[in-house]
Protein backbone atom coordinates (compact mmCIF):
# COMPACT_ATOMS: atom_id res chain seq x y z
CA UNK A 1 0.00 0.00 0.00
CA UNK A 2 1.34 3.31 -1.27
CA UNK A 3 0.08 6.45 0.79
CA UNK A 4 -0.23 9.65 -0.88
CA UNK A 5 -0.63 13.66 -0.15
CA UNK A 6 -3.43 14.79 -2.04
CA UNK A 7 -3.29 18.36 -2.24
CA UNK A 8 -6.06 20.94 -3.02
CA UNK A 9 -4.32 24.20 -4.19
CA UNK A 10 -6.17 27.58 -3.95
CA UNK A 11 -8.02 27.73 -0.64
CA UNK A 12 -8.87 31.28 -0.10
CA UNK A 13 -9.14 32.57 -3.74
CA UNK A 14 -13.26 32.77 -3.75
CA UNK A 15 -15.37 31.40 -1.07
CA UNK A 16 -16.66 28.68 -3.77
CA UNK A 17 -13.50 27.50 -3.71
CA UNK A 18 -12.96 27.28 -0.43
CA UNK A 19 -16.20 25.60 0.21
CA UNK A 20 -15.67 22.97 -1.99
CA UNK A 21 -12.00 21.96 -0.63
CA UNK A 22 -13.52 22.10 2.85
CA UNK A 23 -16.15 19.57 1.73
CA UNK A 24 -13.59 17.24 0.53
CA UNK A 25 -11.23 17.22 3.09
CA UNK A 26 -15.00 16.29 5.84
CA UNK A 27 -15.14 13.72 3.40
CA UNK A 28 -12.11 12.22 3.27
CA UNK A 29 -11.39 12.58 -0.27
CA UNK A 30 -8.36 14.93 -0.27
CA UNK A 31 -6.03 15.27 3.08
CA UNK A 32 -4.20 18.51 2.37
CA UNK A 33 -5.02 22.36 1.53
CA UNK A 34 -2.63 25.09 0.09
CA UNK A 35 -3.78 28.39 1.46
CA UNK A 36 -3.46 31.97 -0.20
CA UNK A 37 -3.37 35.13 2.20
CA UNK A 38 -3.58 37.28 -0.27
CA UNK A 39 -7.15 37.67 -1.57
CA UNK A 40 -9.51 39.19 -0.40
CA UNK A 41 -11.83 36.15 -0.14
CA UNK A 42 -9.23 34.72 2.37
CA UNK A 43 -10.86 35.98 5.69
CA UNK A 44 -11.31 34.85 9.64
CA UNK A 45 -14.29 33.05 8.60
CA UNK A 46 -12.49 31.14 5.82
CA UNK A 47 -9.94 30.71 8.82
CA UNK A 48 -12.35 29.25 11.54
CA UNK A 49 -13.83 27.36 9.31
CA UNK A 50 -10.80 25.36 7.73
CA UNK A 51 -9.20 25.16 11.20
CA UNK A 52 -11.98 22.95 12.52
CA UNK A 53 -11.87 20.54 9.69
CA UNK A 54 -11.59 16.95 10.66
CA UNK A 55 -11.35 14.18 7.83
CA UNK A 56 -12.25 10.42 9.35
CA UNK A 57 -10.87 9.23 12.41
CA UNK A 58 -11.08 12.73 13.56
CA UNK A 59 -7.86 13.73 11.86
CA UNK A 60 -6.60 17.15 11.13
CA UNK A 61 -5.76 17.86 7.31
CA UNK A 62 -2.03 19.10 6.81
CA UNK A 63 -2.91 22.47 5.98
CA UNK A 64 0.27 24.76 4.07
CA UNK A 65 0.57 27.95 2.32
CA UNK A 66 0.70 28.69 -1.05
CA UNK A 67 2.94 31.80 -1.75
CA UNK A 68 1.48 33.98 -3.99
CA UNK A 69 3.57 36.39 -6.51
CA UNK A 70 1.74 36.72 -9.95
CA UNK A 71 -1.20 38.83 -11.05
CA UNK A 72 -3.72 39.58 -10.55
CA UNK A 73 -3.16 39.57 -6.96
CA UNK A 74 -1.70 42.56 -4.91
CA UNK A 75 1.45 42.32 -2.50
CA UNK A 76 1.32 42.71 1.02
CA UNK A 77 3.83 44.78 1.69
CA UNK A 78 4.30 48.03 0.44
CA UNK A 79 7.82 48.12 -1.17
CA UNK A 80 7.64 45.21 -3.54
CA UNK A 81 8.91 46.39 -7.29
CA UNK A 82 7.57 43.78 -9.78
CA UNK A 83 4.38 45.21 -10.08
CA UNK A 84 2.21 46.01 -13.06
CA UNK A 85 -0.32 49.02 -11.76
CA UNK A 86 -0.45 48.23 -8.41
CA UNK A 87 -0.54 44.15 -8.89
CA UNK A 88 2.03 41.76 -9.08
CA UNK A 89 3.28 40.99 -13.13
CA UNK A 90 2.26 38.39 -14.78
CA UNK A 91 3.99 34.83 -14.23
CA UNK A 92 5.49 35.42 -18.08
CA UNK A 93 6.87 38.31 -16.82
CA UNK A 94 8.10 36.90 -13.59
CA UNK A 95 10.01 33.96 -14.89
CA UNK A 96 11.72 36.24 -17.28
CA UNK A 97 13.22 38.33 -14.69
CA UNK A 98 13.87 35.44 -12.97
CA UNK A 99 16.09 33.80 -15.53
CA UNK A 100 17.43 36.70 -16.84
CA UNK A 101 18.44 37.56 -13.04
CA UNK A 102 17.03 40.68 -12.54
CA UNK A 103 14.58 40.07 -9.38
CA UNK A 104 15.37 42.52 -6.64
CA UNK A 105 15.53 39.57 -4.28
CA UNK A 106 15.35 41.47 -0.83
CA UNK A 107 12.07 42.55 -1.16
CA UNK A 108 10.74 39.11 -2.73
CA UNK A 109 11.91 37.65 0.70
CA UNK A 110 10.16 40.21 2.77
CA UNK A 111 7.11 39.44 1.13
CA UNK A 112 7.36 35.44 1.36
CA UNK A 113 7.86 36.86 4.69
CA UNK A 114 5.07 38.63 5.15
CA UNK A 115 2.75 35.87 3.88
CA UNK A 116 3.75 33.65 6.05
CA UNK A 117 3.64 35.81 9.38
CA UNK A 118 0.04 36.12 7.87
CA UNK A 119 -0.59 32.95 7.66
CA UNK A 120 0.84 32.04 11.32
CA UNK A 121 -1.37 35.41 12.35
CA UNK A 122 -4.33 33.84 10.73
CA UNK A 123 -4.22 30.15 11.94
CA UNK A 124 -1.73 30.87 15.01
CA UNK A 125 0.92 28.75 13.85
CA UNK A 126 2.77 28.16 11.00
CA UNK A 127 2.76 26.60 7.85
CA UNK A 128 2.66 22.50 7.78
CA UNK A 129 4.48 23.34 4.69
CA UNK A 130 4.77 25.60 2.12
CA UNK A 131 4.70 26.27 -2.01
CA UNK A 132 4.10 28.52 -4.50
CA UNK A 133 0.85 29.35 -6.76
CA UNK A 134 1.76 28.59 -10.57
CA UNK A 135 4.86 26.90 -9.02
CA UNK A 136 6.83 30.26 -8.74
CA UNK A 137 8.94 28.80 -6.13
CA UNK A 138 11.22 26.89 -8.60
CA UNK A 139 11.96 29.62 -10.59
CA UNK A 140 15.66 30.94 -10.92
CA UNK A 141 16.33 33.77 -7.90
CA UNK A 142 12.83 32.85 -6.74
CA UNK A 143 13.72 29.82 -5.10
CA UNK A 144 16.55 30.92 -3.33
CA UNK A 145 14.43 33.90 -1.50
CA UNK A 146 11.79 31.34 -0.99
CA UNK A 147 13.88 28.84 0.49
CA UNK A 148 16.03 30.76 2.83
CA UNK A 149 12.81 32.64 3.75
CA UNK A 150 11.23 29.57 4.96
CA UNK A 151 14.16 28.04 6.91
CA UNK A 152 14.11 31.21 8.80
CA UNK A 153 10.38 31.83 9.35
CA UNK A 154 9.01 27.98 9.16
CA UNK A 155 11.79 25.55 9.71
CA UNK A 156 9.75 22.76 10.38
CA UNK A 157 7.53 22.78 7.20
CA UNK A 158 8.12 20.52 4.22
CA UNK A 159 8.42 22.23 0.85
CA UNK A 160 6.82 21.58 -2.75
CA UNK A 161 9.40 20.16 -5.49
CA UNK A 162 7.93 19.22 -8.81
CA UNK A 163 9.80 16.71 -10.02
CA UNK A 164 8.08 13.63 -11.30
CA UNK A 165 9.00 10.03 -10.97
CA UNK A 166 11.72 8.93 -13.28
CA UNK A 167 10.88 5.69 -14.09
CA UNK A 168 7.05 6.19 -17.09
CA UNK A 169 7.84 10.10 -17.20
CA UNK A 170 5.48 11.22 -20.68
CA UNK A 171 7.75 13.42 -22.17
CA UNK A 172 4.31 14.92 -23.91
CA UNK A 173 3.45 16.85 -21.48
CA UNK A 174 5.66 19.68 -22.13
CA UNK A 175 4.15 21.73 -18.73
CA UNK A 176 5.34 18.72 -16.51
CA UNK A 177 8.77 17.83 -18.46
CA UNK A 178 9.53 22.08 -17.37
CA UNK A 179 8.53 21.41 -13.73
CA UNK A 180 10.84 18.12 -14.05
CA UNK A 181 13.38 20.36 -14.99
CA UNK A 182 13.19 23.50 -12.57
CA UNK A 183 12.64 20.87 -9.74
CA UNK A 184 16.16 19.81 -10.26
CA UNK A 185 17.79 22.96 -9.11
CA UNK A 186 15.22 23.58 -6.17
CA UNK A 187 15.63 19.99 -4.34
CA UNK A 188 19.64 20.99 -4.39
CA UNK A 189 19.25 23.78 -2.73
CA UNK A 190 16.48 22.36 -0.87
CA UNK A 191 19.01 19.38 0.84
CA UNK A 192 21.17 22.68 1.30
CA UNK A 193 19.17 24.43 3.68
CA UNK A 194 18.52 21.15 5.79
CA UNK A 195 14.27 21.37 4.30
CA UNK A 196 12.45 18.12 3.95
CA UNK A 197 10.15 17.83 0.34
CA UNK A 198 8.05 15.62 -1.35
CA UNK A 199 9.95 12.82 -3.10
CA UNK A 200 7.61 13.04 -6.20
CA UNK A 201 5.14 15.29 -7.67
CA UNK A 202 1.93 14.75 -10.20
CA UNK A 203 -1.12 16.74 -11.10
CA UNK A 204 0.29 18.96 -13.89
CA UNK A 205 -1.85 19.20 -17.06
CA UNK A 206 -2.90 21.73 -19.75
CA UNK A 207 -6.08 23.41 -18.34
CA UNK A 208 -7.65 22.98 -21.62
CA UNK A 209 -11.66 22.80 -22.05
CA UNK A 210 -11.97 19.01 -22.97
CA UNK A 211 -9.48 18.00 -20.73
CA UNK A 212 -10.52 14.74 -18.44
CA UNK A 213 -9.43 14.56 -15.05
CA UNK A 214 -11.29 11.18 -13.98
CA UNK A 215 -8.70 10.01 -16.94
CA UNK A 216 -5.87 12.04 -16.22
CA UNK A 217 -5.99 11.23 -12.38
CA UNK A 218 -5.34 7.53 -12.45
CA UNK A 219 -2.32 7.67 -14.76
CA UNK A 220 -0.63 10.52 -12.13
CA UNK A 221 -0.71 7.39 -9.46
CA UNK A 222 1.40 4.99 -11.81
CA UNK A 223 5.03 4.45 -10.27
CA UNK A 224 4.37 6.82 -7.68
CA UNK A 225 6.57 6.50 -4.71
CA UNK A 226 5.36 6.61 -0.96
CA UNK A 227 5.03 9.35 0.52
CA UNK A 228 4.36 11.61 -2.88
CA UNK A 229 2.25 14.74 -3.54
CA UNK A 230 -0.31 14.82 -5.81
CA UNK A 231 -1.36 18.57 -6.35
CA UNK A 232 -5.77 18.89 -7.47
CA UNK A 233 -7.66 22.15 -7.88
CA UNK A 234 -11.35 21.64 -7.01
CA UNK A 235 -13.53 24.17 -6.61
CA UNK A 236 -17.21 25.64 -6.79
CA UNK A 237 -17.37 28.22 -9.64
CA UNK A 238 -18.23 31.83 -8.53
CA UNK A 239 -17.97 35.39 -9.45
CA UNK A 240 -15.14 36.20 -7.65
CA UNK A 241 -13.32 33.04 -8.80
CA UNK A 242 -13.91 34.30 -12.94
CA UNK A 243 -12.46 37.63 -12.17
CA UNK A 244 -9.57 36.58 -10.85
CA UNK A 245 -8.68 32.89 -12.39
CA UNK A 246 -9.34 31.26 -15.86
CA UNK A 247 -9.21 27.76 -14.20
CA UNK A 248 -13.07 27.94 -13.33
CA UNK A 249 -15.45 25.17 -14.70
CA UNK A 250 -12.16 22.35 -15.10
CA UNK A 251 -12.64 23.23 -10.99
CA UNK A 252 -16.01 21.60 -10.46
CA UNK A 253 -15.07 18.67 -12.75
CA UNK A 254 -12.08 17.45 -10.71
CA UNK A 255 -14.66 18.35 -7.75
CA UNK A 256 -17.38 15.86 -8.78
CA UNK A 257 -14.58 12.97 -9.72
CA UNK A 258 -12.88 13.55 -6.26
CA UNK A 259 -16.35 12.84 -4.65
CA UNK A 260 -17.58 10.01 -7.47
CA UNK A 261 -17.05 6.13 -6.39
CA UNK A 262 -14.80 6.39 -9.80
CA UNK A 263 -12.00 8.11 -7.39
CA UNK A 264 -12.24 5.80 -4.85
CA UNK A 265 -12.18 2.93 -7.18
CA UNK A 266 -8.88 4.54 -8.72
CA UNK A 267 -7.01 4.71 -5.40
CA UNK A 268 -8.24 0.68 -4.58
CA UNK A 269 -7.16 -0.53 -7.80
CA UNK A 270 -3.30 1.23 -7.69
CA UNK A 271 -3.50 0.24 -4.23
CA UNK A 272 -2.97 3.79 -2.95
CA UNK A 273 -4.28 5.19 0.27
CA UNK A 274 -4.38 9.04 1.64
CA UNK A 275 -1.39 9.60 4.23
């Protein structure tokens, strides 16, 4: 039996969202939550209610958070320079400046900083662990503030590498084969700093209209090692959620399978359970 971290990224961006995660995690169905601090859906209610969410056998959900440093989204502190009228740039724009090394790295720490003395503020205590939202945290410069940032400010948290398994890697899927690739680097300088991670990643996949996650999710638990993270976006569609995200009805689909008999069935047949 292979035991898993099922992941539900997002918590916080739109109360639909939110809901939805919170469901899953009563249910069973998912065992982990990345949390953003920086919307403006993410409130003490949203809080409260996450922090008393027990899955069976009365056990607590790892929850993490999910530094955020891409449009549209706004910074928390006040000095932060990548902006684009008032917001953080776009994640084009940010991996650009991170490989052409020309991040102003001090204030990129101060505001991983910042989110996570929110996050401790909000939930008072830190991170179980911590990542980044569209997987800014592997990026060149990026993960070096982001790393030495959370051996200072959460030492005890796990971090989010991207790497897959080596052994049945699709080199198709030209969104995972770059996460492969950046994950390299990042688990490095990971063992550097003394930070525990994930020893294998899945869930990456082009957010395209048709695509299928009840058919997509069983082949991400092939050759997956104990212990590994598998990252899922569920969510109940709302307003909020379509002004800020274009990931909106793809949400409720990997919602419904993660609640279907269909996802159990998956898990029994790889033999895979929830950690």
């Amino acid at each position: 039996m292979r035991s898993i971290i099922l992941c539900a990224d997002d918590y916080g961006i739109s109360r639909g969202v939110s809901r939805a995660i919170r469901d899953l995690l009563a249910r069973g169905r998912i065992n982990a939550t990345s949390v953003m601090v920086v919307p403006a859906a993410f409130d003490s209610a949203e809080v409260e209610a996450l922090a008393e969410i027990r899955g069976p056998n009365d056990k607590r959900p790892a929850i993490g958070l999910h530094v955020t440093l891409t449009a549209p989204f706004k910074p928390l502190t006040a000095a932060f320079p990548h902006l684009d009228e008032g917001r953080f740039c776009s994640l084009r724009d940010l991996m650009r400046r991170g490989v052409g090394r020309r991040l102003h790295i001090a204030p990129v720490a101060a505001e991983i900083a910042a989110q996570i003395e929110a996050f401790v503020k909000a939930f008072g205590r830190p991170p179980d662990f911590v990542d980044g939202h569209q997987h800014v945290q592997l990026f060149p410069q990026l993960r070096d503030a982001f790393l030495r940032t959370v051996i200072e400010r959460a030492p005890n948290a796990w971090v989010r590498q991207c790497g897959r398994p080596a052994i049945g890697r699709p080199l198709s899927n030209r969104k995972a084969l770059l996460l492969d690739i950046l994950s390299v680097a990042f688990r490095r300088k990971a063992r550097r700093y003394g930070l525990r991670f994930n020893p294998s990643f899945e869930g990456s996949y082009d957010f395209l209209p048709d695509a299928d996650f009840s058919k997509l999710f069983p082949a991400f638990l092939r050759d997956l090692p104990d212990g590994s993270l598998v990252m899922c976006h569920p969510g109940f569609v709302d307003a909020e959620l379509e002004r800020l995200d274009s990931l909106t009805t793809l949400r409720e689909r990997e919602y419904a399978y993660l609640k279907s008999d269909q996802f159990m069935q998956s898990l029994a047949e790889q033999n895979v359970a929830l950690a």
